[in-house]
PDB file of N, CA and C in Angstrom:
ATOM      1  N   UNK A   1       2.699  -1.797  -5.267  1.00  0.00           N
ATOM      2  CA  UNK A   1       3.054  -1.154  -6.502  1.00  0.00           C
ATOM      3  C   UNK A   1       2.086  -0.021  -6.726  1.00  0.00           C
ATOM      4  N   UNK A   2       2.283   1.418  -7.217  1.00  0.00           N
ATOM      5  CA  UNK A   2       1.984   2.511  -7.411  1.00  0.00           C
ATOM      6  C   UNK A   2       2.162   2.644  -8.606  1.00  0.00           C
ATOM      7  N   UNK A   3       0.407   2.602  -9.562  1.00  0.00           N
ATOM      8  CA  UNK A   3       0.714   2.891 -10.619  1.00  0.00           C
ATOM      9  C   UNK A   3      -0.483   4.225 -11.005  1.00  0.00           C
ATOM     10  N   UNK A   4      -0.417   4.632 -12.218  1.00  0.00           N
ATOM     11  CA  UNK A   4      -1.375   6.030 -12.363  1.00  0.00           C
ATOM     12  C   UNK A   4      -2.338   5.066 -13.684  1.00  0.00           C
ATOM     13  N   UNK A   5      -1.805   4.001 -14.460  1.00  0.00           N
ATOM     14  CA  UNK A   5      -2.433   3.921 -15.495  1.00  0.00           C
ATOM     15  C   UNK A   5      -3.074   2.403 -15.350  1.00  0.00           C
ATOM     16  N   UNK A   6      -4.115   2.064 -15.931  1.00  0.00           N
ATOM     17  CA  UNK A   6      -4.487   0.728 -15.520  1.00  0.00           C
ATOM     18  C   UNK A   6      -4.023  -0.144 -16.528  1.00  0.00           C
ATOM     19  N   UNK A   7      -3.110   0.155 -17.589  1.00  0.00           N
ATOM     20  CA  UNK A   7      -2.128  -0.322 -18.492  1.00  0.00           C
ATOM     21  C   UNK A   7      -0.946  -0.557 -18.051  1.00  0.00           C
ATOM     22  N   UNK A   8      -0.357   0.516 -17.240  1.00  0.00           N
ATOM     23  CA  UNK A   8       0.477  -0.476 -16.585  1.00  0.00           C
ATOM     24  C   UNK A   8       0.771  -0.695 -15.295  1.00  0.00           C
ATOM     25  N   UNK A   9      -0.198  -1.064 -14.415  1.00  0.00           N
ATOM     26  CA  UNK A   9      -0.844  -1.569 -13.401  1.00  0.00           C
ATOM     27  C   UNK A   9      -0.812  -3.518 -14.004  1.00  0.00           C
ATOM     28  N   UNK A  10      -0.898  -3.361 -15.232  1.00  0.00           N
ATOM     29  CA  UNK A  10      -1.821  -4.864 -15.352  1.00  0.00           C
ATOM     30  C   UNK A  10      -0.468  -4.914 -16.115  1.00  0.00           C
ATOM     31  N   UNK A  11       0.707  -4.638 -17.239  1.00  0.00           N
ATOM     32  CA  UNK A  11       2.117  -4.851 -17.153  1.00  0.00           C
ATOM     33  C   UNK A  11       2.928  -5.544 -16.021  1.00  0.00           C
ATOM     34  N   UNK A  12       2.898  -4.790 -14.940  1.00  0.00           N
ATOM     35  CA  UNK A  12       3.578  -4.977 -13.884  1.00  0.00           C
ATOM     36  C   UNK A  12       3.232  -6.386 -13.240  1.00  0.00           C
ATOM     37  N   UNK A  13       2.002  -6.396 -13.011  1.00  0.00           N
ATOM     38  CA  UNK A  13       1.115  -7.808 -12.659  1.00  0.00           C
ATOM     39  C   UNK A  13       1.512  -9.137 -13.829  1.00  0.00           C
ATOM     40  N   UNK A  14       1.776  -8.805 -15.317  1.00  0.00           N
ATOM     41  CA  UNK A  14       1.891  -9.866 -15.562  1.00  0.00           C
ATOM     42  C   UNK A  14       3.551 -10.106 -16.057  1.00  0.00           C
ATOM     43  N   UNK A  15       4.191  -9.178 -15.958  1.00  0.00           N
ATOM     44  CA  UNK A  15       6.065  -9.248 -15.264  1.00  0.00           C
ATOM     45  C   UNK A  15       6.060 -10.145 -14.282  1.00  0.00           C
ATOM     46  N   UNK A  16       5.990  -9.494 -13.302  1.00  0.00           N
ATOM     47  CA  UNK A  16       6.021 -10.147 -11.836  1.00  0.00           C
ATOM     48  C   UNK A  16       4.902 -11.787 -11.865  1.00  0.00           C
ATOM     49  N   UNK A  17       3.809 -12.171 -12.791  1.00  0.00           N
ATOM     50  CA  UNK A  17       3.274 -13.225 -12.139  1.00  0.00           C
ATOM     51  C   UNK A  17       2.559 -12.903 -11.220  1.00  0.00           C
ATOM     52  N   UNK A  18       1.685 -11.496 -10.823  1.00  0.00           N
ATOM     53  CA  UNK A  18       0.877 -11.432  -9.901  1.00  0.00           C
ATOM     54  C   UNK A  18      -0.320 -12.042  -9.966  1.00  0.00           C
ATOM     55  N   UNK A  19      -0.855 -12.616  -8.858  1.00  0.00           N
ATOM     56  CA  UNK A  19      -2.440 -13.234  -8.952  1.00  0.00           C
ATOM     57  C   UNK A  19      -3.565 -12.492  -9.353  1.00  0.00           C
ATOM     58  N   UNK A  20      -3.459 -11.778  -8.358  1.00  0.00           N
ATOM     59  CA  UNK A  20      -4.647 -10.743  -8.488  1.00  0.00           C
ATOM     60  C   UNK A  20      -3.863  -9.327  -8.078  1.00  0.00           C
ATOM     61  N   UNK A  21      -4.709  -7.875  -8.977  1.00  0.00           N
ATOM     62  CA  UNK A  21      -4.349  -6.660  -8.415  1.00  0.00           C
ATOM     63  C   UNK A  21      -5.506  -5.696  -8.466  1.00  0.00           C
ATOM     64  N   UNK A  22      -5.034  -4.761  -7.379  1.00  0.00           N
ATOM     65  CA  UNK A  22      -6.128  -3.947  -6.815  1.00  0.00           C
ATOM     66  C   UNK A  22      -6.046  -2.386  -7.299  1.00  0.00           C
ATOM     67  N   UNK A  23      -6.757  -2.134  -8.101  1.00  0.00           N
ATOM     68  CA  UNK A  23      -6.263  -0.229  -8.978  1.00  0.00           C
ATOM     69  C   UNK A  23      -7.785   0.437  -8.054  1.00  0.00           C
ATOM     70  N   UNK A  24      -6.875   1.642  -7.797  1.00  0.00           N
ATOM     71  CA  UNK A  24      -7.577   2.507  -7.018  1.00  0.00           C
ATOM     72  C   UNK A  24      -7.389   4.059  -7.717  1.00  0.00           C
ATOM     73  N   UNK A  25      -8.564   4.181  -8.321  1.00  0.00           N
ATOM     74  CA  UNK A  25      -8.597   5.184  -9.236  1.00  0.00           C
ATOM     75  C   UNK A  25      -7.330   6.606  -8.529  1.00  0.00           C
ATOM     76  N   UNK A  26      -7.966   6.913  -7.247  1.00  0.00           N
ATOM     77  CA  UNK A  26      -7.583   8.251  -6.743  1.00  0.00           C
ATOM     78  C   UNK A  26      -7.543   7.432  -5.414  1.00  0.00           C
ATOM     79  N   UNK A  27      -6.333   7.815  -4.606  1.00  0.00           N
ATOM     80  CA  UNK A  27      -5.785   7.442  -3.266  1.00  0.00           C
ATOM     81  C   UNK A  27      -6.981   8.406  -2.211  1.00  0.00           C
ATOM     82  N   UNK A  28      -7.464   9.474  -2.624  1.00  0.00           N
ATOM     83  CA  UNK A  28      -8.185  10.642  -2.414  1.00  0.00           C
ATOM     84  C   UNK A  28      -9.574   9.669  -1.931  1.00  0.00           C
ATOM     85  N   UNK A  29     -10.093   8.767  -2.853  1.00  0.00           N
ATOM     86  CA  UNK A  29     -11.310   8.393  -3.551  1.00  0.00           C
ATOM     87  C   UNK A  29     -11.501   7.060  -3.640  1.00  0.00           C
ATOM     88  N   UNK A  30     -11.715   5.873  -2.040  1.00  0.00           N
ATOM     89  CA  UNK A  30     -11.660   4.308  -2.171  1.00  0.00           C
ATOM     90  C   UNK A  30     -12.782   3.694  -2.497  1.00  0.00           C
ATOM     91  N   UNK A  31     -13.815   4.704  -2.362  1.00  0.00           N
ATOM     92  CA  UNK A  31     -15.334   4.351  -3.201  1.00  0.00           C
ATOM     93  C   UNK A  31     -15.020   3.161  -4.361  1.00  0.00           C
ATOM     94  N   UNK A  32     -14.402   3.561  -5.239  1.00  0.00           N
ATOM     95  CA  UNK A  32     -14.267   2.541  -6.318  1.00  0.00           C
ATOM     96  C   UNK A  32     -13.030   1.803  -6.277  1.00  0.00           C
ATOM     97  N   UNK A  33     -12.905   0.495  -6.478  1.00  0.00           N
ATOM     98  CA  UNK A  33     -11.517  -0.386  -6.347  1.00  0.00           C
ATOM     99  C   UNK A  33     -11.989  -1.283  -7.710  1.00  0.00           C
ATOM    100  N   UNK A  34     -10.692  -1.376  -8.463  1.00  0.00           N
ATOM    101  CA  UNK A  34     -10.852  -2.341  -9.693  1.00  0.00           C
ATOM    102  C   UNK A  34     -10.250  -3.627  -9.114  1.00  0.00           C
ATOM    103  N   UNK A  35     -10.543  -4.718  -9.336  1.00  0.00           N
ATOM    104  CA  UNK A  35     -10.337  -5.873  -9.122  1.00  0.00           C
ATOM    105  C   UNK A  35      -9.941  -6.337 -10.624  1.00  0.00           C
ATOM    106  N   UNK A  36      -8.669  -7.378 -10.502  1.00  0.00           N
ATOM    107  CA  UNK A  36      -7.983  -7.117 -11.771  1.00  0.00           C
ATOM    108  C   UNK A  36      -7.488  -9.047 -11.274  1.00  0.00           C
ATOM    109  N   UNK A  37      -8.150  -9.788 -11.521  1.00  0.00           N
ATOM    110  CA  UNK A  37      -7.631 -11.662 -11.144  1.00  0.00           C
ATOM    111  C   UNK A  37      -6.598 -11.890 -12.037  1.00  0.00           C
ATOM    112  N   UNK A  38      -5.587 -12.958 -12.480  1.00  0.00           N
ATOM    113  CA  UNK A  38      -4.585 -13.361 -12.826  1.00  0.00           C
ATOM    114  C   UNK A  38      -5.088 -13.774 -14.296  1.00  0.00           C
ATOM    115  N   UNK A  39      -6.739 -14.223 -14.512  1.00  0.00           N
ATOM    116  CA  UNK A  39      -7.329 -15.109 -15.586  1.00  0.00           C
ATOM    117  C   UNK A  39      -7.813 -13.429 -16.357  1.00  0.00           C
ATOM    118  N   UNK A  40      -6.995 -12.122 -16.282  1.00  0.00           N
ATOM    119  CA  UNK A  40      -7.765 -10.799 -17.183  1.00  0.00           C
ATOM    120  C   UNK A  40      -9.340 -10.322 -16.510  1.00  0.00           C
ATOM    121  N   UNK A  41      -9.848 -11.092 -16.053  1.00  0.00           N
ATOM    122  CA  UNK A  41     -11.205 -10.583 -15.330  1.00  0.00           C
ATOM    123  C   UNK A  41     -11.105  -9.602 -14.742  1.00  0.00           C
ATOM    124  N   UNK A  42     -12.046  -8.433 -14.879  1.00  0.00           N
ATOM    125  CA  UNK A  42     -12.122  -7.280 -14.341  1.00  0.00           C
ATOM    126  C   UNK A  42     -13.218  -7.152 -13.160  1.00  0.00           C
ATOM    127  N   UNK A  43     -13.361  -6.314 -12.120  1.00  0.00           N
ATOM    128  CA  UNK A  43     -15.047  -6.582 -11.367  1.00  0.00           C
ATOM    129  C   UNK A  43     -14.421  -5.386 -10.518  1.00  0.00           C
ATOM    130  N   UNK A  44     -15.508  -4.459 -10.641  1.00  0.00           N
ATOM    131  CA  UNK A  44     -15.516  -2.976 -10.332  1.00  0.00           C
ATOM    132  C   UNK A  44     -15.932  -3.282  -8.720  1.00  0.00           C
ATOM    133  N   UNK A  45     -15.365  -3.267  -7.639  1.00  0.00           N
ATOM    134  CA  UNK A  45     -16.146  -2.920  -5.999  1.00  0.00           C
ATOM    135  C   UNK A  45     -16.293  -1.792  -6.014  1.00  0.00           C
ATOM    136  N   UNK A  46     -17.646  -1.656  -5.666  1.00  0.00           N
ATOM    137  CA  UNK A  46     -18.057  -0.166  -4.837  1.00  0.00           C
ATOM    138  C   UNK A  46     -18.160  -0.156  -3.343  1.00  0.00           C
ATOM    139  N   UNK A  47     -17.257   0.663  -2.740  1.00  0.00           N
ATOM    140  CA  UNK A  47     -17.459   0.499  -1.621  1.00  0.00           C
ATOM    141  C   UNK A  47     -18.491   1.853  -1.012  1.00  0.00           C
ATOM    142  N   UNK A  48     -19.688   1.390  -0.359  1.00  0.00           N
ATOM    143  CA  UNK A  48     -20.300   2.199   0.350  1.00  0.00           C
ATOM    144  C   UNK A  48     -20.049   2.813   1.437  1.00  0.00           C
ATOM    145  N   UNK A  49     -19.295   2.543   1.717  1.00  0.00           N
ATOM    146  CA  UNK A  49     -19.105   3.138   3.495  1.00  0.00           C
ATOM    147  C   UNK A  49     -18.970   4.797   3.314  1.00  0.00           C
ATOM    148  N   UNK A  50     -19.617   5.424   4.238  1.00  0.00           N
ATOM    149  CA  UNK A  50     -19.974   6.973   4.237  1.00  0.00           C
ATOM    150  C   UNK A  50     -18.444   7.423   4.561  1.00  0.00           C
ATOM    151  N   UNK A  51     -17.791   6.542   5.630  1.00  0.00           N
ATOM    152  CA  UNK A  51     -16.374   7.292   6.031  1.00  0.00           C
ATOM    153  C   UNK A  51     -15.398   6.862   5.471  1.00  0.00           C
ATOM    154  N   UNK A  52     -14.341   7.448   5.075  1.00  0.00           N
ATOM    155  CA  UNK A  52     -13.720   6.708   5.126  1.00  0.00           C
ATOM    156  C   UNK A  52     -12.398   6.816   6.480  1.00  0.00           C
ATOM    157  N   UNK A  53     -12.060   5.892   7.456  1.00  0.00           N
ATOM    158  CA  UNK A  53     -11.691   6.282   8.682  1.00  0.00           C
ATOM    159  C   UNK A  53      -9.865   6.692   8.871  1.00  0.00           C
ATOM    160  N   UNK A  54      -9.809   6.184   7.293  1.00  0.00           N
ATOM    161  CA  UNK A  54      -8.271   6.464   7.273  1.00  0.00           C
ATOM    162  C   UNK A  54      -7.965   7.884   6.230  1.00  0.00           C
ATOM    163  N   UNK A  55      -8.690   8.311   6.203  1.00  0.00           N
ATOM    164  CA  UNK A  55      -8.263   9.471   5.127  1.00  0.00           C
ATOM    165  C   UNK A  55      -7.341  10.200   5.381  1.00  0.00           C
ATOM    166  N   UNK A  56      -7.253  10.675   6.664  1.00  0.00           N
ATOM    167  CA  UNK A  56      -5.818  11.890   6.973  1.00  0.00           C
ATOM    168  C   UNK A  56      -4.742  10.925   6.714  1.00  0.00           C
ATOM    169  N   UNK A  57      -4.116  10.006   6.820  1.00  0.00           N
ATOM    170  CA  UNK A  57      -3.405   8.669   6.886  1.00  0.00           C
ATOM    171  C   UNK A  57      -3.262   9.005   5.505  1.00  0.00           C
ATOM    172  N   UNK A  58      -4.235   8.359   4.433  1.00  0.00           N
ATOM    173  CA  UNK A  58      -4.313   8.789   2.889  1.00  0.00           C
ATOM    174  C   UNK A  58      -4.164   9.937   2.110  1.00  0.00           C
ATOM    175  N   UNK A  59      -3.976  10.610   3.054  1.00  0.00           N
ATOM    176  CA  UNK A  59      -3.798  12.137   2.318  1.00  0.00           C
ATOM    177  C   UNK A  59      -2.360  12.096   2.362  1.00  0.00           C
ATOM    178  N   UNK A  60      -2.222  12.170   3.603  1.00  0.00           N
ATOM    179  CA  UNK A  60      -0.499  11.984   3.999  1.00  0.00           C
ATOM    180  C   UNK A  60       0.111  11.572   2.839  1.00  0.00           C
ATOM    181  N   UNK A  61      -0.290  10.100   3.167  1.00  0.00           N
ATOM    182  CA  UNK A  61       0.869   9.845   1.562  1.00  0.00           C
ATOM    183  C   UNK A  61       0.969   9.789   0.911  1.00  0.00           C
ATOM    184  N   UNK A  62      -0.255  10.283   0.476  1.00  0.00           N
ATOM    185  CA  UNK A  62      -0.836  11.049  -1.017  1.00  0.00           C
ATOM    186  C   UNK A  62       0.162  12.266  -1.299  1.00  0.00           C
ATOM    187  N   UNK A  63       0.637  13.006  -0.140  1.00  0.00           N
ATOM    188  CA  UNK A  63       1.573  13.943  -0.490  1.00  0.00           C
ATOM    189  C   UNK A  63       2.556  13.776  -0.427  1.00  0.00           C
ATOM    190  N   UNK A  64       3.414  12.595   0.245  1.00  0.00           N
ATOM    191  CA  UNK A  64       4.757  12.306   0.006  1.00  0.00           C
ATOM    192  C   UNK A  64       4.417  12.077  -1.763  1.00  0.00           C
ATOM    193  N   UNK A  65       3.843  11.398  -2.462  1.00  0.00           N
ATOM    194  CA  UNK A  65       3.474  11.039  -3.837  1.00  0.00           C
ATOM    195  C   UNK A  65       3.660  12.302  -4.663  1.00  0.00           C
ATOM    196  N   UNK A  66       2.652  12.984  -4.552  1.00  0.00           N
ATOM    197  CA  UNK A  66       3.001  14.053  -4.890  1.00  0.00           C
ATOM    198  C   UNK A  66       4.027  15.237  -4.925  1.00  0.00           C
ATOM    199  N   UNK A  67       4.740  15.737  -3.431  1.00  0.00           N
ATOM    200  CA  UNK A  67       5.348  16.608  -3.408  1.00  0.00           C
ATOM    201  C   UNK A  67       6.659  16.030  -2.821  1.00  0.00           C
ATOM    202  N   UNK A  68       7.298  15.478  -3.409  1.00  0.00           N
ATOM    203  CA  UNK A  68       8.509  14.419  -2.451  1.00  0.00           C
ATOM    204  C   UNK A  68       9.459  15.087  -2.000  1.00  0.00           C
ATOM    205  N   UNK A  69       9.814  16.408  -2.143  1.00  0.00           N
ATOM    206  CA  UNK A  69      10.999  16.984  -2.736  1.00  0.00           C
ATOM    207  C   UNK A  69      10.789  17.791  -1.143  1.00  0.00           C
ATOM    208  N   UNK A  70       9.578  18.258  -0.852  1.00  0.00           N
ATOM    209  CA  UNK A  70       9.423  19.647   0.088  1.00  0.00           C
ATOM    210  C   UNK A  70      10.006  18.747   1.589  1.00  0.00           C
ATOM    211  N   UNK A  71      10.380  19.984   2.188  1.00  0.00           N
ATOM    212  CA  UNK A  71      11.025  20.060   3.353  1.00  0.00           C
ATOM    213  C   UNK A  71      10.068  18.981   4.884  1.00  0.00           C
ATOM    214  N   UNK A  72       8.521  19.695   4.150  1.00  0.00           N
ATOM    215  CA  UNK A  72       8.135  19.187   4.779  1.00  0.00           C
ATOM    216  C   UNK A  72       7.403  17.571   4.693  1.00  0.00           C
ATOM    217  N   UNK A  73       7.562  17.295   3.794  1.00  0.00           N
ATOM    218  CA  UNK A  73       7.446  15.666   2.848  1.00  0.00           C
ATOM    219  C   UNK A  73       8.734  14.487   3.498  1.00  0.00           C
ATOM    220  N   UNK A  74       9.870  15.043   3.132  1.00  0.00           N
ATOM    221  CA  UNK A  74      10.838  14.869   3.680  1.00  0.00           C
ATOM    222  C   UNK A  74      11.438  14.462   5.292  1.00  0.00           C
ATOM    223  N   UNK A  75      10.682  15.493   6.076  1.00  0.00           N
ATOM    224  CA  UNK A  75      10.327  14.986   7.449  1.00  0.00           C
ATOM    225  C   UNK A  75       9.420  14.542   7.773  1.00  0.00           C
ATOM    226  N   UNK A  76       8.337  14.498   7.247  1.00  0.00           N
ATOM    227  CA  UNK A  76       7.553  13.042   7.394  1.00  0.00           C
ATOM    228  C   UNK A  76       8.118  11.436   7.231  1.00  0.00           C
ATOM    229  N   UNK A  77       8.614  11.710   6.112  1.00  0.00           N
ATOM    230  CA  UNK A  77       9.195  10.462   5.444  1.00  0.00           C
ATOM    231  C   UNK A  77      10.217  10.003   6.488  1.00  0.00           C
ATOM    232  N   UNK A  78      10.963  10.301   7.291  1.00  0.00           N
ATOM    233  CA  UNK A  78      11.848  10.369   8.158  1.00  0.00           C
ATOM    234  C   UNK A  78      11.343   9.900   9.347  1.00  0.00           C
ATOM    235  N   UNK A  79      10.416  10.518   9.941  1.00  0.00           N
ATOM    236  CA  UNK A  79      10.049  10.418  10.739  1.00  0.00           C
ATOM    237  C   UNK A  79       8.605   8.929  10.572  1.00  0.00           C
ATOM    238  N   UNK A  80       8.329   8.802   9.769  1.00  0.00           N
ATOM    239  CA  UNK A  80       7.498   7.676   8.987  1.00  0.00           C
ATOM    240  C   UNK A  80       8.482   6.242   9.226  1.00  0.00           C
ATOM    241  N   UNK A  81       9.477   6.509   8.733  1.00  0.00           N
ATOM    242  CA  UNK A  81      10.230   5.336   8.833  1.00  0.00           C
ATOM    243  C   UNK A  81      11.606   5.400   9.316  1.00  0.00           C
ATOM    244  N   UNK A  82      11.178   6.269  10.733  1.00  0.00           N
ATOM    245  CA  UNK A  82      11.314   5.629  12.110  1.00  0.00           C
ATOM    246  C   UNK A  82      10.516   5.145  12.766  1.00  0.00           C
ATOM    247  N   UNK A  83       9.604   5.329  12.546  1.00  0.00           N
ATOM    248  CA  UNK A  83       8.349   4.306  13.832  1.00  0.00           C
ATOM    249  C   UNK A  83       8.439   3.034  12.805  1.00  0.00           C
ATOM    250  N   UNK A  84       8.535   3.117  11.609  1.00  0.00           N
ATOM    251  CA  UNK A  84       8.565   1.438  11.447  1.00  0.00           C
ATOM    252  C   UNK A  84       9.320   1.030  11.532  1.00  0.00           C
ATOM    253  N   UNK A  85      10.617   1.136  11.796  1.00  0.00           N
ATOM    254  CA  UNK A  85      11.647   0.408  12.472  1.00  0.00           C
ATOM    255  C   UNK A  85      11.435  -0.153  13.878  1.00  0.00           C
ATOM    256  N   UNK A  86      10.886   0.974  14.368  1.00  0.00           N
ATOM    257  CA  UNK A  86      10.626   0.963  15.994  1.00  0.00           C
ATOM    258  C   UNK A  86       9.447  -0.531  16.032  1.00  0.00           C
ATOM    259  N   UNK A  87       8.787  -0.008  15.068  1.00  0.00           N
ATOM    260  CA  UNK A  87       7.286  -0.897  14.776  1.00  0.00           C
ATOM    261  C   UNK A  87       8.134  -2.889  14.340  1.00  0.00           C
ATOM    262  N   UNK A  88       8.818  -2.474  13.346  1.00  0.00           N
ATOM    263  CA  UNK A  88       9.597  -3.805  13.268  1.00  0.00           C
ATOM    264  C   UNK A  88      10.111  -4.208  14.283  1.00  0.00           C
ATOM    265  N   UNK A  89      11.312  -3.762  14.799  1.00  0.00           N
ATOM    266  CA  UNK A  89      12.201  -4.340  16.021  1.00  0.00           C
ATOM    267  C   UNK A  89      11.317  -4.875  17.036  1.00  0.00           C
ATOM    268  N   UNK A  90       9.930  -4.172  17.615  1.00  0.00           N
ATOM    269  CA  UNK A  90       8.989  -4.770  18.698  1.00  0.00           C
ATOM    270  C   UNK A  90       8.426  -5.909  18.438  1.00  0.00           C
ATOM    271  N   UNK A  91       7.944  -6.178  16.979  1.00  0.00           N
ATOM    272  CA  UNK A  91       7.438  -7.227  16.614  1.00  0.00           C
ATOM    273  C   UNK A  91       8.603  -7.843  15.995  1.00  0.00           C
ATOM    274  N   UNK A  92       9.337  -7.664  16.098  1.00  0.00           N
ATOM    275  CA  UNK A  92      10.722  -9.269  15.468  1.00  0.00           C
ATOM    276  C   UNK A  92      11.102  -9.618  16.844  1.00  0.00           C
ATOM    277  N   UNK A  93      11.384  -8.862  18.092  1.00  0.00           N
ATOM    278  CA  UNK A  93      11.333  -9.322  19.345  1.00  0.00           C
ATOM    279  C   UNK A  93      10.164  -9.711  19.980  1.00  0.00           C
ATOM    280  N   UNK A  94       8.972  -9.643  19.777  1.00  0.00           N
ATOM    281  CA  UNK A  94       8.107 -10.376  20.069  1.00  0.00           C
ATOM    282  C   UNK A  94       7.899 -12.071  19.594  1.00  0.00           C
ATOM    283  N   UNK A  95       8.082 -11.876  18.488  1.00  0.00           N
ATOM    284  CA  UNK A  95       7.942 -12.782  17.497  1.00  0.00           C
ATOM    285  C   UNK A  95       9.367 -14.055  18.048  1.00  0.00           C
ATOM    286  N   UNK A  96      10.306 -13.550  18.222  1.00  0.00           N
ATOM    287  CA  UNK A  96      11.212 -14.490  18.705  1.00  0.00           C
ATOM    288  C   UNK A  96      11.173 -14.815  20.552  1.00  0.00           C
ATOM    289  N   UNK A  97      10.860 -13.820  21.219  1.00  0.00           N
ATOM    290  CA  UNK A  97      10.210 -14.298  22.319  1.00  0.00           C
ATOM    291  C   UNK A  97       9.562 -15.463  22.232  1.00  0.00           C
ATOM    292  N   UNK A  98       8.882 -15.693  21.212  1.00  0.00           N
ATOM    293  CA  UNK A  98       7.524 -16.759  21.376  1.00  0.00           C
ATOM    294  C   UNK A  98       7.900 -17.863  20.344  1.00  0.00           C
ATOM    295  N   UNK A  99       8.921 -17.745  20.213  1.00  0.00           N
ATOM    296  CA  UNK A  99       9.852 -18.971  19.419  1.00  0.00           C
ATOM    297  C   UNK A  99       8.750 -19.270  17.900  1.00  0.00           C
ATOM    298  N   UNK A 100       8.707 -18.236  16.933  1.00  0.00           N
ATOM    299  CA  UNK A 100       7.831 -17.977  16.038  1.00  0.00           C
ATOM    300  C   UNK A 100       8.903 -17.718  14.931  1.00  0.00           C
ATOM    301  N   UNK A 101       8.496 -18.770  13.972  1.00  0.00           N
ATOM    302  CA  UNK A 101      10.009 -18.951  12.900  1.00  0.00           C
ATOM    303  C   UNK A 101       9.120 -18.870  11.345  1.00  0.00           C
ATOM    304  N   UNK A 102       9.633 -17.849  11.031  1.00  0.00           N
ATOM    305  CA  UNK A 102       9.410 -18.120   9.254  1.00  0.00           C
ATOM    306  C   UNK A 102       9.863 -18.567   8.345  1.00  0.00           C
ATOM    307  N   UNK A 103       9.704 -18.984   7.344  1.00  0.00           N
ATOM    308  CA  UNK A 103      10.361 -19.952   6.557  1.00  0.00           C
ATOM    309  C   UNK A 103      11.500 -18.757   6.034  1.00  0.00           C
ATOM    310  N   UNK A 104      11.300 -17.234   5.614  1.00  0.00           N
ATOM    311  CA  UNK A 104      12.297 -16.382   5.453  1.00  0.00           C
ATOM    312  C   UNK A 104      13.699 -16.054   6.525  1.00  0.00           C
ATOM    313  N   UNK A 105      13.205 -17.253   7.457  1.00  0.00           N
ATOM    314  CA  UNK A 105      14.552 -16.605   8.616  1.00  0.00           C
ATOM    315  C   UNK A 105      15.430 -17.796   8.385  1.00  0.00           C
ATOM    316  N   UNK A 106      15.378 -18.268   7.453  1.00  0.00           N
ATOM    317  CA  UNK A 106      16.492 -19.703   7.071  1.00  0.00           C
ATOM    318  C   UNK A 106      17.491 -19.053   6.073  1.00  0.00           C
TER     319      UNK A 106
END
């Protein structure tokens, strides 16, 4: 879930019955993560790490977010979800290769 406000970030969580949720100020910016438990408790993580190793990844779809509409948003998005299809089908045929059953395949 993608929210902008931490009002209704914590709505959505208690609609749905969520346990716990994770607000990330700026997709830009994972330094800070709000930790948000099911019991209202709040607890700020700071994350230190100098890199962060996924950022081009995060930018990316930071701009489908932003600019959804452009030509070039659009063929990302397309092209995004075709490899996860590709990405699904390998692992649902793997997964049944190896006689690996989820309770969702009933």
């Amino acid at each position: 879930m993608y929210s902008r406000k931490l009002s209704t970030a914590e709505a959505f969580g208690n609609k749905y019955r969520l346990r716990d949720t994770l607000i990330i100020d700026s997709i830009f910016d994972t330094k800070k993560v709000t930790y948000l438990n099911n019991q209202g408790s709040i607890q700020v993580i700071n994350n230190h790490y100098l890199d962060n190793t996924m950022f081009d990844e995060l930018n990316d779809f930071a701009q489908l977010f932003t600019n959804p509409e452009s030509p070039q948003q659009q063929d990302n998005y397309q092209r995004w979800l075709e490899l996860a299809k590709i990405v699904n089908m390998t692992l649902y045929r793997l997964r049944k290769s190896t006689n690996i059953i989820f309770p969702s395949d009933y």
